[in-house]
N, C-alpha and C. Protein backbone atom coordinates (compact mmCIF):
# COMPACT_ATOMS: atom_id res chain seq x y z
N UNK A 1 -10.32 -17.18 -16.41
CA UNK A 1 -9.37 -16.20 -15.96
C UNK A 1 -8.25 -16.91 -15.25
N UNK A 2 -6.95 -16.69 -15.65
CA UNK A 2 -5.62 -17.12 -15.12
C UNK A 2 -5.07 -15.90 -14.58
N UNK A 3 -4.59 -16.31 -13.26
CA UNK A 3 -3.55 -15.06 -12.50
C UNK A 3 -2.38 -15.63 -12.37
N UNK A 4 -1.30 -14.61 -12.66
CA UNK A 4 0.09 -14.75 -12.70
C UNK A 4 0.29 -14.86 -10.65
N UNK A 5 0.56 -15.91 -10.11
CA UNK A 5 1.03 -15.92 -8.89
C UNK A 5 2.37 -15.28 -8.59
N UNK A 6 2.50 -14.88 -7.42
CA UNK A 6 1.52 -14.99 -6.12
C UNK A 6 0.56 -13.62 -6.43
N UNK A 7 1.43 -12.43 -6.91
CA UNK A 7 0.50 -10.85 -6.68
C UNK A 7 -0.32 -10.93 -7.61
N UNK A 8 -0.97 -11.50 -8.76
CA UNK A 8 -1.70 -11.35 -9.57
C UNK A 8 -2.64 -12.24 -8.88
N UNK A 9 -2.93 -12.94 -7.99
CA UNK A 9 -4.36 -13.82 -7.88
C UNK A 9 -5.42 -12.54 -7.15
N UNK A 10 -4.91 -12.02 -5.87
CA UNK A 10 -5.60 -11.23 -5.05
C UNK A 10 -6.63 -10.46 -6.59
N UNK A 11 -5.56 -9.80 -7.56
CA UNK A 11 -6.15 -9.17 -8.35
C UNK A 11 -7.18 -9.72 -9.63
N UNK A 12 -6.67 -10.77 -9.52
CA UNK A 12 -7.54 -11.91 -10.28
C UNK A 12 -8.88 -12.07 -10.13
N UNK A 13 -8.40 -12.79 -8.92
CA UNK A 13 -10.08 -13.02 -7.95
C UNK A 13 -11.27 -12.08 -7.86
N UNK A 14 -10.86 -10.76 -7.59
CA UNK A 14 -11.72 -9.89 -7.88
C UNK A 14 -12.52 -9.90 -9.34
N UNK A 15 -11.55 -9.51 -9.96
CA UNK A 15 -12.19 -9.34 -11.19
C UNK A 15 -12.60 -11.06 -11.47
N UNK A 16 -12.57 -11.79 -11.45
CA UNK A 16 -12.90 -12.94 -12.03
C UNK A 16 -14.38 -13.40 -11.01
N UNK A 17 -14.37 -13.22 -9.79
CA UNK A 17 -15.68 -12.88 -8.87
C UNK A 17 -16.94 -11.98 -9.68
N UNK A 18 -16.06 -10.86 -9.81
CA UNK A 18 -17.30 -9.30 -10.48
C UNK A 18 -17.54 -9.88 -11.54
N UNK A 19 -17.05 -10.69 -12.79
CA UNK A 19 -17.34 -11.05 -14.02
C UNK A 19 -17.64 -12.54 -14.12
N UNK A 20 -17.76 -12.99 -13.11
CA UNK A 20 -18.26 -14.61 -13.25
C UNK A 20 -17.72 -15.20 -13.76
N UNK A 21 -16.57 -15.62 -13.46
CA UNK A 21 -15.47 -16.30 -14.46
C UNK A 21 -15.24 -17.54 -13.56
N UNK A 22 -14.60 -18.47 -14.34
CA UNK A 22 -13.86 -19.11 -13.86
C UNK A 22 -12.66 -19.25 -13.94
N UNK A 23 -11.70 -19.05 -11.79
CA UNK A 23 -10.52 -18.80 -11.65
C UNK A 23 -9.77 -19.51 -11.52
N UNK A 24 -8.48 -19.25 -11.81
CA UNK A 24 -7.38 -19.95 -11.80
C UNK A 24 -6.02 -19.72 -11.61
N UNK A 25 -5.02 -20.39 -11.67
CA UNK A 25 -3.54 -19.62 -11.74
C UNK A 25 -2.89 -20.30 -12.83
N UNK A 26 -1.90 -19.61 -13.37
CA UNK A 26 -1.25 -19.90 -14.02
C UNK A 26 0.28 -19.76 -13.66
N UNK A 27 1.52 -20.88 -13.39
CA UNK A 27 2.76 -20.81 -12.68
C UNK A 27 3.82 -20.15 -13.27
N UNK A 28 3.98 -18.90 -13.71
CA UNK A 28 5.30 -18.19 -14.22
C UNK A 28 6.27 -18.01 -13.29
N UNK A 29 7.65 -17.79 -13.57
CA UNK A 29 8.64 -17.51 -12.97
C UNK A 29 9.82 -16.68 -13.17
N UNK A 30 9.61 -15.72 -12.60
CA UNK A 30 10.52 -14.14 -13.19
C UNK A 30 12.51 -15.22 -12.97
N UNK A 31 13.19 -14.95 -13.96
CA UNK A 31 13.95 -15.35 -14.59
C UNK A 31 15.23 -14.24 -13.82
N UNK A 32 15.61 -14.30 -12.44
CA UNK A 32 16.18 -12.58 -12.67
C UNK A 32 18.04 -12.67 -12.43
N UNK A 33 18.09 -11.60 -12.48
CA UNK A 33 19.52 -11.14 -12.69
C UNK A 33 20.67 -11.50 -11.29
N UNK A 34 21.55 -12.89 -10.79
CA UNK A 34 21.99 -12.44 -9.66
C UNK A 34 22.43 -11.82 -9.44
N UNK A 35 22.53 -11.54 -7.97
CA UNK A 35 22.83 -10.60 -7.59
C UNK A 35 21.91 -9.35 -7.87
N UNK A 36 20.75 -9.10 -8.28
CA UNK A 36 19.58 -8.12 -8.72
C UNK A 36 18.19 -9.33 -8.82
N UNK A 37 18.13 -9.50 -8.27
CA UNK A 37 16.66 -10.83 -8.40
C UNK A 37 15.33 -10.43 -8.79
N UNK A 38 15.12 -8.82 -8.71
CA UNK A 38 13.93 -7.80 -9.35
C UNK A 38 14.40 -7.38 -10.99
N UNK A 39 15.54 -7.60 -11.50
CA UNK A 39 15.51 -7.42 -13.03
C UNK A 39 15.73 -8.84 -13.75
N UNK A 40 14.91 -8.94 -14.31
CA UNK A 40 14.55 -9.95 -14.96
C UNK A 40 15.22 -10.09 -16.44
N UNK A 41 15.75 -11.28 -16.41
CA UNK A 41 16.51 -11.12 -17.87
C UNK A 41 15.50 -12.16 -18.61
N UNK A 42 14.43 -12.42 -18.26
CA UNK A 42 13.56 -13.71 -19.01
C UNK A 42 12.98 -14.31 -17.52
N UNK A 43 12.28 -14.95 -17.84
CA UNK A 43 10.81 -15.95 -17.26
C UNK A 43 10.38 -17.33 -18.22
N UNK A 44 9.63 -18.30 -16.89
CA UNK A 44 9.60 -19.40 -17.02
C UNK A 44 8.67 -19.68 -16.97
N UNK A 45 7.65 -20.50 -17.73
CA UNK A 45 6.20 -20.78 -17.72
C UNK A 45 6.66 -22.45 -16.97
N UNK A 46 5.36 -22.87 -16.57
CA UNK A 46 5.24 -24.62 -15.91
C UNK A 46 5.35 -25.15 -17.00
N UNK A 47 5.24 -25.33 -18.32
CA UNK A 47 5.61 -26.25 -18.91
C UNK A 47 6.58 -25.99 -20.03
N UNK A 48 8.04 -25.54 -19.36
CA UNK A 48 9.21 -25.14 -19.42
C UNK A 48 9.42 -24.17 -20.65
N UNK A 49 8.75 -23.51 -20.93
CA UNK A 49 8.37 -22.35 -22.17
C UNK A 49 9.13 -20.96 -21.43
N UNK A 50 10.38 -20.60 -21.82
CA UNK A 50 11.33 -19.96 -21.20
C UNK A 50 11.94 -18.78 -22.41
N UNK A 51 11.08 -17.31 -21.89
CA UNK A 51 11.69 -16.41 -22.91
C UNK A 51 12.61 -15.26 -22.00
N UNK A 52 13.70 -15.34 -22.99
CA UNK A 52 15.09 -14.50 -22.58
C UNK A 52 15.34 -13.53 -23.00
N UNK A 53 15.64 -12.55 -22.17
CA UNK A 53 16.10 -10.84 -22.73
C UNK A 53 17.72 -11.18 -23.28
N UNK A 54 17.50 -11.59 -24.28
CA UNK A 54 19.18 -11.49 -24.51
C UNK A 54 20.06 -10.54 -24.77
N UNK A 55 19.62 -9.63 -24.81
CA UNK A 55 20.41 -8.21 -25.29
C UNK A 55 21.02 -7.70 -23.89
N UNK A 56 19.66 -7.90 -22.52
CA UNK A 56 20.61 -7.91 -21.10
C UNK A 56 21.37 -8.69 -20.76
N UNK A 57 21.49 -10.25 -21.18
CA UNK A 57 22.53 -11.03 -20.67
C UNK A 57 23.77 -10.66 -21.59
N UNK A 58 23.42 -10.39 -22.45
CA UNK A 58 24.74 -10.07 -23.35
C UNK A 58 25.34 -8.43 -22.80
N UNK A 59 24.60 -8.03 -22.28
CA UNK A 59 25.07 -6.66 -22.01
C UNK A 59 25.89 -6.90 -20.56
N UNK A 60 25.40 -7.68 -19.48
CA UNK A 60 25.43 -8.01 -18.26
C UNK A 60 27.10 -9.13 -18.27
N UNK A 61 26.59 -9.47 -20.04
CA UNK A 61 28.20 -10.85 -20.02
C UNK A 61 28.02 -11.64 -19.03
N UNK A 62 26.49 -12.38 -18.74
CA UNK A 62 26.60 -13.76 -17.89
C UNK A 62 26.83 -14.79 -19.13
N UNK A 63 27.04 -15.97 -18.68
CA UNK A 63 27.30 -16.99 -19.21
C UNK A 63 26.15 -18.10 -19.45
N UNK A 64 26.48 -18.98 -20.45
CA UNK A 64 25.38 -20.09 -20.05
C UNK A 64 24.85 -20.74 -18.68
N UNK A 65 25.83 -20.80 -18.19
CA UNK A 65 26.08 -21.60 -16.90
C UNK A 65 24.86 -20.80 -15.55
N UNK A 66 25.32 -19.59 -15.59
CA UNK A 66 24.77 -18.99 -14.84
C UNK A 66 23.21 -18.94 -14.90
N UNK A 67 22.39 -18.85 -16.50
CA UNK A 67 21.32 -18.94 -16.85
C UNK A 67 21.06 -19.99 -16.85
N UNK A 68 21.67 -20.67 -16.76
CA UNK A 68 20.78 -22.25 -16.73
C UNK A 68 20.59 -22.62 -14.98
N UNK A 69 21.47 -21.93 -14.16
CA UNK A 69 21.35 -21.95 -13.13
C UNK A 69 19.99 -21.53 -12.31
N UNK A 70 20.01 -20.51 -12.99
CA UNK A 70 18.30 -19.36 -12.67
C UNK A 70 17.78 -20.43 -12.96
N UNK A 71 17.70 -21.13 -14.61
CA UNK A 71 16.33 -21.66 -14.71
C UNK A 71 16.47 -22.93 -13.99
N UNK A 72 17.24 -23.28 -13.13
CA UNK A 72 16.95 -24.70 -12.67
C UNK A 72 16.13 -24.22 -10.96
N UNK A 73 16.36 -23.76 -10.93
CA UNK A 73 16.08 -22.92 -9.24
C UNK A 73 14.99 -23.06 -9.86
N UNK A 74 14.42 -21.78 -10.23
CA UNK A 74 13.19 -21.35 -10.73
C UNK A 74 11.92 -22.48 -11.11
N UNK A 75 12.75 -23.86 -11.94
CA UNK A 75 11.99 -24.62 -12.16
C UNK A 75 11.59 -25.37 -11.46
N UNK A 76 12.36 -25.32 -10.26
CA UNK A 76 11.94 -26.50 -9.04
C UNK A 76 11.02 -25.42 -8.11
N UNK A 77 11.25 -24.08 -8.21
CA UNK A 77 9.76 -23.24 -7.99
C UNK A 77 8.40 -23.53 -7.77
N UNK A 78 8.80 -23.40 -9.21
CA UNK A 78 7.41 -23.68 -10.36
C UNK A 78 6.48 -25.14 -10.23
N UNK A 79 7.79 -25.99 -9.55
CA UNK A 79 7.01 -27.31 -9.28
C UNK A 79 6.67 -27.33 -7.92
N UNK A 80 6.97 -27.00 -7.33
CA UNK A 80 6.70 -26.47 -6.02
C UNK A 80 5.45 -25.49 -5.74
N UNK A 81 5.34 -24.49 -6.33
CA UNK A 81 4.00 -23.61 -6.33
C UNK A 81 3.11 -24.67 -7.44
N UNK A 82 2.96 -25.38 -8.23
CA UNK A 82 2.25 -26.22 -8.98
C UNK A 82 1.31 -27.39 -7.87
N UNK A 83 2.24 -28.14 -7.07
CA UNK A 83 1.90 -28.91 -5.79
C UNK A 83 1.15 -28.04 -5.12
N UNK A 84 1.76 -27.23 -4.58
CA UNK A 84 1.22 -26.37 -3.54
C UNK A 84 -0.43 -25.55 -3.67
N UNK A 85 -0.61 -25.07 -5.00
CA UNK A 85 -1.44 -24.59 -5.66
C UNK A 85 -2.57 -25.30 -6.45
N UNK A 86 -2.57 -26.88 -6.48
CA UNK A 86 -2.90 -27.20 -7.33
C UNK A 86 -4.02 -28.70 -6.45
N UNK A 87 -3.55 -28.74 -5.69
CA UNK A 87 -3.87 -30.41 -5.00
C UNK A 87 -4.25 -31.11 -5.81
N UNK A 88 -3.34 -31.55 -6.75
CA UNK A 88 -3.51 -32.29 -7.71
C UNK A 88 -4.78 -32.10 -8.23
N UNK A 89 -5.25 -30.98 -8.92
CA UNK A 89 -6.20 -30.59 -9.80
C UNK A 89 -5.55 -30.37 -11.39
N UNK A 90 -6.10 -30.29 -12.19
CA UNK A 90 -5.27 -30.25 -13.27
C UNK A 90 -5.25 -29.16 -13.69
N UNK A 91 -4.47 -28.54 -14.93
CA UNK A 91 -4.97 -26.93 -15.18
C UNK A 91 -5.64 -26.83 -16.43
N UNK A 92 -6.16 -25.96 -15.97
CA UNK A 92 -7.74 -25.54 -17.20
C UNK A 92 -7.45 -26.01 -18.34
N UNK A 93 -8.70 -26.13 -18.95
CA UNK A 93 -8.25 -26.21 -20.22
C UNK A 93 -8.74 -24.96 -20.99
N UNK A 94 -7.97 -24.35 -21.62
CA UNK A 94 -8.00 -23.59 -22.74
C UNK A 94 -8.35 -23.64 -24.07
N UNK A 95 -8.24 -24.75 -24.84
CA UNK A 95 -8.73 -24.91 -25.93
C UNK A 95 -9.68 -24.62 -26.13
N UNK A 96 -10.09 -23.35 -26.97
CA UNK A 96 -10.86 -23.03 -27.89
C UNK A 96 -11.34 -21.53 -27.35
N UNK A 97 -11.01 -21.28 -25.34
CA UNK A 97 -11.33 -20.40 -24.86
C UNK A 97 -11.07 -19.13 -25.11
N UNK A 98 -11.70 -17.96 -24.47
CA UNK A 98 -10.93 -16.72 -24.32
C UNK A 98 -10.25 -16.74 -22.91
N UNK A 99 -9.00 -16.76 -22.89
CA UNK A 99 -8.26 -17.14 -21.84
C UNK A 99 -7.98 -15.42 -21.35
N UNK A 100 -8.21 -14.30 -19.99
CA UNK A 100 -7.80 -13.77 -19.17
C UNK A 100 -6.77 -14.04 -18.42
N UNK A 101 -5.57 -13.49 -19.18
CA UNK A 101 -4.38 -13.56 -18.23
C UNK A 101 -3.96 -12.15 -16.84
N UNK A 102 -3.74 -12.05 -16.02
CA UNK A 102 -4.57 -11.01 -15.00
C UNK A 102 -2.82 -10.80 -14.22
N UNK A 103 -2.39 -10.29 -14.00
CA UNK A 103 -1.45 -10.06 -13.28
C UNK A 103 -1.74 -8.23 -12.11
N UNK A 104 -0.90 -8.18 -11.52
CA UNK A 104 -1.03 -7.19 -10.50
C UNK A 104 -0.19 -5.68 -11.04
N UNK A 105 0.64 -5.85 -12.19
CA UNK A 105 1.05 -5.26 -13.29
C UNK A 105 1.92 -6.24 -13.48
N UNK A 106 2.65 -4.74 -14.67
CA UNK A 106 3.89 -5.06 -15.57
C UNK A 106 4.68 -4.31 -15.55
N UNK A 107 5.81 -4.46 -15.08
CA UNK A 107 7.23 -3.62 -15.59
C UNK A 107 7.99 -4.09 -16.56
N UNK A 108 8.61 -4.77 -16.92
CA UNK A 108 9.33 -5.61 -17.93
C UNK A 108 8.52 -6.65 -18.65
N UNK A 109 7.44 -7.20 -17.94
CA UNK A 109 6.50 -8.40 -18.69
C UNK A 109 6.98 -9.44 -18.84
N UNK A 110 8.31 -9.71 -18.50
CA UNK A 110 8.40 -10.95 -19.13
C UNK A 110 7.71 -12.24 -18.51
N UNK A 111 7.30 -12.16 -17.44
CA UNK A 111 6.40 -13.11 -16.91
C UNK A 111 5.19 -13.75 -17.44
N UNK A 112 4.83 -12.26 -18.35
CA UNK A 112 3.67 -12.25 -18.85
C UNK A 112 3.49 -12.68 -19.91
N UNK A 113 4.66 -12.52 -20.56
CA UNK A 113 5.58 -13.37 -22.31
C UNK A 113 5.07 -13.98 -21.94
N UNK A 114 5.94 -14.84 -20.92
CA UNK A 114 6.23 -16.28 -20.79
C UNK A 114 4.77 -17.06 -21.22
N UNK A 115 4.03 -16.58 -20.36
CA UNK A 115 2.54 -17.25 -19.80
C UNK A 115 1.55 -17.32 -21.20
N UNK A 116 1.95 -16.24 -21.68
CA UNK A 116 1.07 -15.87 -23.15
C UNK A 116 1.54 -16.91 -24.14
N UNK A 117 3.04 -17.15 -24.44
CA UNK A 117 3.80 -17.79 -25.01
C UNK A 117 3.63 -18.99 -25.03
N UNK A 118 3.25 -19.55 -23.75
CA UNK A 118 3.24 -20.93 -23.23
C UNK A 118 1.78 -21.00 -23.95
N UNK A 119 0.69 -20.47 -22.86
CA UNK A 119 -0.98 -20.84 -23.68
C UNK A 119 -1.05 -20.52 -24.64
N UNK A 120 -0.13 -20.16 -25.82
CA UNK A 120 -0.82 -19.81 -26.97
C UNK A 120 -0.63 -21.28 -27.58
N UNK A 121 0.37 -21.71 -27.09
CA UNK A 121 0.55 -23.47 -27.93
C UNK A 121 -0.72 -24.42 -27.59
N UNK A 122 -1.01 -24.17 -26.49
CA UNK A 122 -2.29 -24.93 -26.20
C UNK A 122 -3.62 -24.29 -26.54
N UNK A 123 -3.80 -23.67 -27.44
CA UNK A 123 -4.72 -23.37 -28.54
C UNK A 123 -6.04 -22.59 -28.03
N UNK A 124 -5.63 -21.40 -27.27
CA UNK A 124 -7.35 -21.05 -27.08
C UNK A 124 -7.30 -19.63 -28.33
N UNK A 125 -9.15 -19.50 -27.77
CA UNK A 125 -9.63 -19.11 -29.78
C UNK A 125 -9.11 -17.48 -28.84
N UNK A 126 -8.48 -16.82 -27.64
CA UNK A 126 -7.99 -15.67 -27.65
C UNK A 126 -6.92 -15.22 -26.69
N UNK A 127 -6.50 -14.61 -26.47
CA UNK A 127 -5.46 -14.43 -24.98
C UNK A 127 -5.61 -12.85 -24.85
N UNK A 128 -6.25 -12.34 -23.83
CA UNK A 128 -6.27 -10.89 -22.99
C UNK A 128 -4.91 -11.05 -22.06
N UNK A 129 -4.11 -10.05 -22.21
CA UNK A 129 -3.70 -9.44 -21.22
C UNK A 129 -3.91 -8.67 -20.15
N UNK A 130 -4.59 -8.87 -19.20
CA UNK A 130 -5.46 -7.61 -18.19
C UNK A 130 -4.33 -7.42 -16.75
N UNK A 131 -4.20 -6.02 -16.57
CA UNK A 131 -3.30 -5.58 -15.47
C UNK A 131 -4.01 -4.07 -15.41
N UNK A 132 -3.91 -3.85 -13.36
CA UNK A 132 -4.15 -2.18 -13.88
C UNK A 132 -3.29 -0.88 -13.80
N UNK A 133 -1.67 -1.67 -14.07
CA UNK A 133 -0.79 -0.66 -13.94
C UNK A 133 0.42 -1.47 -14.73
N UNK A 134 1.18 -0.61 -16.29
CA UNK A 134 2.27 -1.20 -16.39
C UNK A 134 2.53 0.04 -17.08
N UNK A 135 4.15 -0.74 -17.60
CA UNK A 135 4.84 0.07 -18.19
C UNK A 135 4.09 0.63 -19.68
N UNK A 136 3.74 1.63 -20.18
CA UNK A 136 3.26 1.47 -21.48
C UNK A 136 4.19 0.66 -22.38
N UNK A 137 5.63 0.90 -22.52
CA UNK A 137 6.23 -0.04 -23.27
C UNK A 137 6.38 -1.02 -23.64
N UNK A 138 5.76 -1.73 -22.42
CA UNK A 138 5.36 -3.18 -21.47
C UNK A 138 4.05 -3.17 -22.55
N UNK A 139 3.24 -2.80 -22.23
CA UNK A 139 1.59 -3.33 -22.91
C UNK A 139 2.00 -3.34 -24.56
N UNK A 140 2.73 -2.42 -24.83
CA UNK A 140 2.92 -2.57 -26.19
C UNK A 140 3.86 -3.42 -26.90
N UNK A 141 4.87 -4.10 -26.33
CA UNK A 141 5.67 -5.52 -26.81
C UNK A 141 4.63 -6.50 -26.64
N UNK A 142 3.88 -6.62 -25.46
CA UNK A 142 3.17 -7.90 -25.09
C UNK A 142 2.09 -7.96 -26.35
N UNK A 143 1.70 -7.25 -27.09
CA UNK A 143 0.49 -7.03 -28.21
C UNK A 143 1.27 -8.26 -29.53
N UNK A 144 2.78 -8.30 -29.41
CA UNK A 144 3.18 -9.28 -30.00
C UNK A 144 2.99 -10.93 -29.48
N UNK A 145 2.36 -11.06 -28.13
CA UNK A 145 2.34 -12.67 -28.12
C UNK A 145 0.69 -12.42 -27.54
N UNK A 146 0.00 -11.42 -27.38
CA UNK A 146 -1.37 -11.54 -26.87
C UNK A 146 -2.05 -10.78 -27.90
N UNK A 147 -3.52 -11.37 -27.84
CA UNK A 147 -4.51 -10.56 -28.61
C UNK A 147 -4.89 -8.95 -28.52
N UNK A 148 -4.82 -9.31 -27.16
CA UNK A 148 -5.29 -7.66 -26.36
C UNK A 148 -4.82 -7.44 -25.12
N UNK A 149 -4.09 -6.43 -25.16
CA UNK A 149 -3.80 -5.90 -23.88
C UNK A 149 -4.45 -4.75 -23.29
N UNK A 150 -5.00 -5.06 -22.13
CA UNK A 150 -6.33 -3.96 -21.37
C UNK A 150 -5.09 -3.70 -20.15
N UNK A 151 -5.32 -2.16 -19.93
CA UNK A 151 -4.05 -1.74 -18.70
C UNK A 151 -5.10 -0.40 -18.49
N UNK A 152 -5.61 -0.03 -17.57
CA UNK A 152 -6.22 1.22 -17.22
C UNK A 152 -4.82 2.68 -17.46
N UNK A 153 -3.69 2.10 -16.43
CA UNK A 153 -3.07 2.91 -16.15
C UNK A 153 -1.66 2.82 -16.55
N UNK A 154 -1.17 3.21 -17.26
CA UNK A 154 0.35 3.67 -17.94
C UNK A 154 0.93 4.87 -17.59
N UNK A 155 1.24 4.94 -16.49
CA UNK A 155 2.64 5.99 -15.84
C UNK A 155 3.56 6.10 -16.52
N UNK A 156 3.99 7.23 -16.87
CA UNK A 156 5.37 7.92 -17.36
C UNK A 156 5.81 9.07 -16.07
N UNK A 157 6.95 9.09 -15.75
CA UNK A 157 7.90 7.86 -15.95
C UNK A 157 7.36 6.24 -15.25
N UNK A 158 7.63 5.19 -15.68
CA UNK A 158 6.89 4.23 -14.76
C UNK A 158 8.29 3.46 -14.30
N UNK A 159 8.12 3.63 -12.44
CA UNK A 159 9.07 3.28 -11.95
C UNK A 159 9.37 1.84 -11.52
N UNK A 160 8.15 1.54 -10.39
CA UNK A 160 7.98 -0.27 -10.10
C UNK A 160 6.01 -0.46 -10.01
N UNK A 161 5.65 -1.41 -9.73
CA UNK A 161 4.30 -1.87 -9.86
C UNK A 161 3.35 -1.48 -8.47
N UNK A 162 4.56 -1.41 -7.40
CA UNK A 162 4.40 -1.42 -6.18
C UNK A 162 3.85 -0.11 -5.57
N UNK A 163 4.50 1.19 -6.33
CA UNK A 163 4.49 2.04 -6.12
C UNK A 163 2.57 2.80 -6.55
N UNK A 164 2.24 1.97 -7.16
CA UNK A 164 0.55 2.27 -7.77
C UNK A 164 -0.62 1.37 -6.71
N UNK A 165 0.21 1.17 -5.79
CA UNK A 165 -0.90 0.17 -4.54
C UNK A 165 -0.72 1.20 -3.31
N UNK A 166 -1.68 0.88 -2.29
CA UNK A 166 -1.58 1.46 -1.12
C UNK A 166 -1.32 0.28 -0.02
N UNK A 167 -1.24 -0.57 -0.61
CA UNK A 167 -0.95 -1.91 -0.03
C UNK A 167 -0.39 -3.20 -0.88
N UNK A 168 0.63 -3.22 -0.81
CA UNK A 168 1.73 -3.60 -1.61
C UNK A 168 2.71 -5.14 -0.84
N UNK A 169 1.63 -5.28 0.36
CA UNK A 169 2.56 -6.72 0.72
C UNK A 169 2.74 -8.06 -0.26
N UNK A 170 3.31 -8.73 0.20
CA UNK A 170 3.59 -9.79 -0.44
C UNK A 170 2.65 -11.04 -0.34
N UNK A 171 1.80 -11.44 -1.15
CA UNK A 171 1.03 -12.23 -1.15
C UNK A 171 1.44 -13.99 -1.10
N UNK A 172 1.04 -14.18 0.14
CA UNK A 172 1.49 -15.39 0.86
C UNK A 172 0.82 -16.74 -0.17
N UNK A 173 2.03 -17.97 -0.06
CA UNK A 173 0.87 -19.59 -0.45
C UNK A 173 0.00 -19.58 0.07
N UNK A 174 -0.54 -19.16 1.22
CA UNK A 174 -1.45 -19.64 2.26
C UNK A 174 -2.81 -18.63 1.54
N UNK A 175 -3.08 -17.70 1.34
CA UNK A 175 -3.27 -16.60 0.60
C UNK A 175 -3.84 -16.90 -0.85
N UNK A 176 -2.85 -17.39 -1.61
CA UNK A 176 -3.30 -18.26 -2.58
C UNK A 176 -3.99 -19.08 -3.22
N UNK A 177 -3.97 -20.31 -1.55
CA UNK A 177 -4.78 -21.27 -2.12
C UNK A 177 -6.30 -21.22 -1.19
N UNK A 178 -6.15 -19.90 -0.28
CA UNK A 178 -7.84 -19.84 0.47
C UNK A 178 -7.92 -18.61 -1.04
N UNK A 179 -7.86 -18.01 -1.81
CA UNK A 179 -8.32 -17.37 -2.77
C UNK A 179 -8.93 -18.41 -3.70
N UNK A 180 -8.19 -19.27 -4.07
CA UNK A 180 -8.45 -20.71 -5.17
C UNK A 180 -9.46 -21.28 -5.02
N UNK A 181 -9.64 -21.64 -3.09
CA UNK A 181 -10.67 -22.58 -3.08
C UNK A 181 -11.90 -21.40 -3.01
N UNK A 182 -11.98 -20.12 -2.52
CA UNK A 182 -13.12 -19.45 -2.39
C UNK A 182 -13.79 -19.30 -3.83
N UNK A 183 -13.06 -19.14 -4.59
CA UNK A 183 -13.17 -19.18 -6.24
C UNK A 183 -13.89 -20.58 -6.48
N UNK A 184 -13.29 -21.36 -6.10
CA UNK A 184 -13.74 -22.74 -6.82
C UNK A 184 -15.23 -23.42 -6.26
N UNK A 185 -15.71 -22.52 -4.87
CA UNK A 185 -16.96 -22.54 -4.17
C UNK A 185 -17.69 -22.08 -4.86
N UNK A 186 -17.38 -20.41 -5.41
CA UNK A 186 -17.83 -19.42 -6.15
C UNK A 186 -18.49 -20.17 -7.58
N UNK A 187 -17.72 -20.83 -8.02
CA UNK A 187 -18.46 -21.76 -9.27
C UNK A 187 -19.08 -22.60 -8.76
N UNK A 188 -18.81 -23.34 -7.88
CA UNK A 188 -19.84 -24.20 -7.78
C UNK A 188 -20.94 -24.15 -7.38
N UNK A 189 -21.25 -23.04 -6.73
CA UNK A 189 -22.56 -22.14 -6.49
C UNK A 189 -23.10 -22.28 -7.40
N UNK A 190 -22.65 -21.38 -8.13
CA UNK A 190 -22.86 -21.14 -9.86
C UNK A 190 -23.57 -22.01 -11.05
N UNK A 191 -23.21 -23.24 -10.67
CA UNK A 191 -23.36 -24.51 -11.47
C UNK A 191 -24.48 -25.22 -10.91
N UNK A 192 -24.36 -25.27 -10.03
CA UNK A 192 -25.51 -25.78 -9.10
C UNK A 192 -26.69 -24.67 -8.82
N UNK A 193 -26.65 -23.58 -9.28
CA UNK A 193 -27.94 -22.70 -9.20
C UNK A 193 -28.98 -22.86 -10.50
């Protein structure tokens, strides 16, 4: 199981705890609009796998310049939550797996592209999409780069992700990586039993 950081681990962990999995993160990076930093015109996976809404930048009339700008920010992010997240551990391997991609939802997805997009090159035998609140429109584009998309809950009208929590803060690095290591105890229990 991979969680889209930072809000997708809290939700990760759980489910990857209840189902005995082994957890993880995976580093995406919402791609967004300046001046609007919550609409996303595209997202950035860690190993620079970068899908673009082009029909909004073309609608919006940014320029190259400007998008390459996002993705340079973004990418020094990504290396940044990679360090931070990672203490030099390496990331899973996937090959051959059923890989759980887990996020906290979806409104636009493109985060979720990204991430699907990226592990599908590194070859596992499936890719789940699991969230328990998105856009339906959302679960149904993503069916083009994932095997399966599992979503309990699809709101119409569906407004933001935030609005389906009763607790909706912002999930801290610090947060992150005591989730990671409680996880990584959690297996080793496991292995050793």
């Amino acid at each position: 199981m991979l969680a889209l950081p930072r809000g997708g681990v809290p939700v990760g962990y759980e489910v990857a705890k209840r189902l005995h999995l082994p957890f993880d993160v995976y580093v995406v990076r919402k791609l967004g609009v300046p001046g609007h930093a919550e609409l996303a015109m595209g997202a950035l996976a860690n190993d620079g796998t970068c899908v673009i809404d082009e029909k909004l930048i073309r609608s919006l009339r940014l320029d190259d310049e400007t998008l390459q700008e996002v993705i340079d920010r973004e990418s020094e992010e990504i290396r940044r939550r990679e360090e931070t997240y990672r203490d030099g551990r390496p990331q899973a391997d996937v090959a051959g797996k059923v890989v759980i991609l887990v996020d906290d939802g979806l409104a636009t997805g493109a985060t979720m592209r990204a991430a699907a997009t990226a592990l599908r090159r590194r070859d596992p035998a499936e890719i789940v999409v699991a969230v328990p609140v998105a856009a339906y429109q959302t679960c149904l584009t993503l069916r083009e780069v994932a095997d399966r998309v599992v979503c309990p809950f699809t709101p119409a009208p569906f407004v933001a992700v935030g609005l389906y929590y009763e607790n909706f803060d912002q999930t801290s690095d610090d947060e992150v990586r005591r989730l990671l290591a409680a996880a990584a105890q959690q297996t080793g229990r496991r292995m050793s039993a």
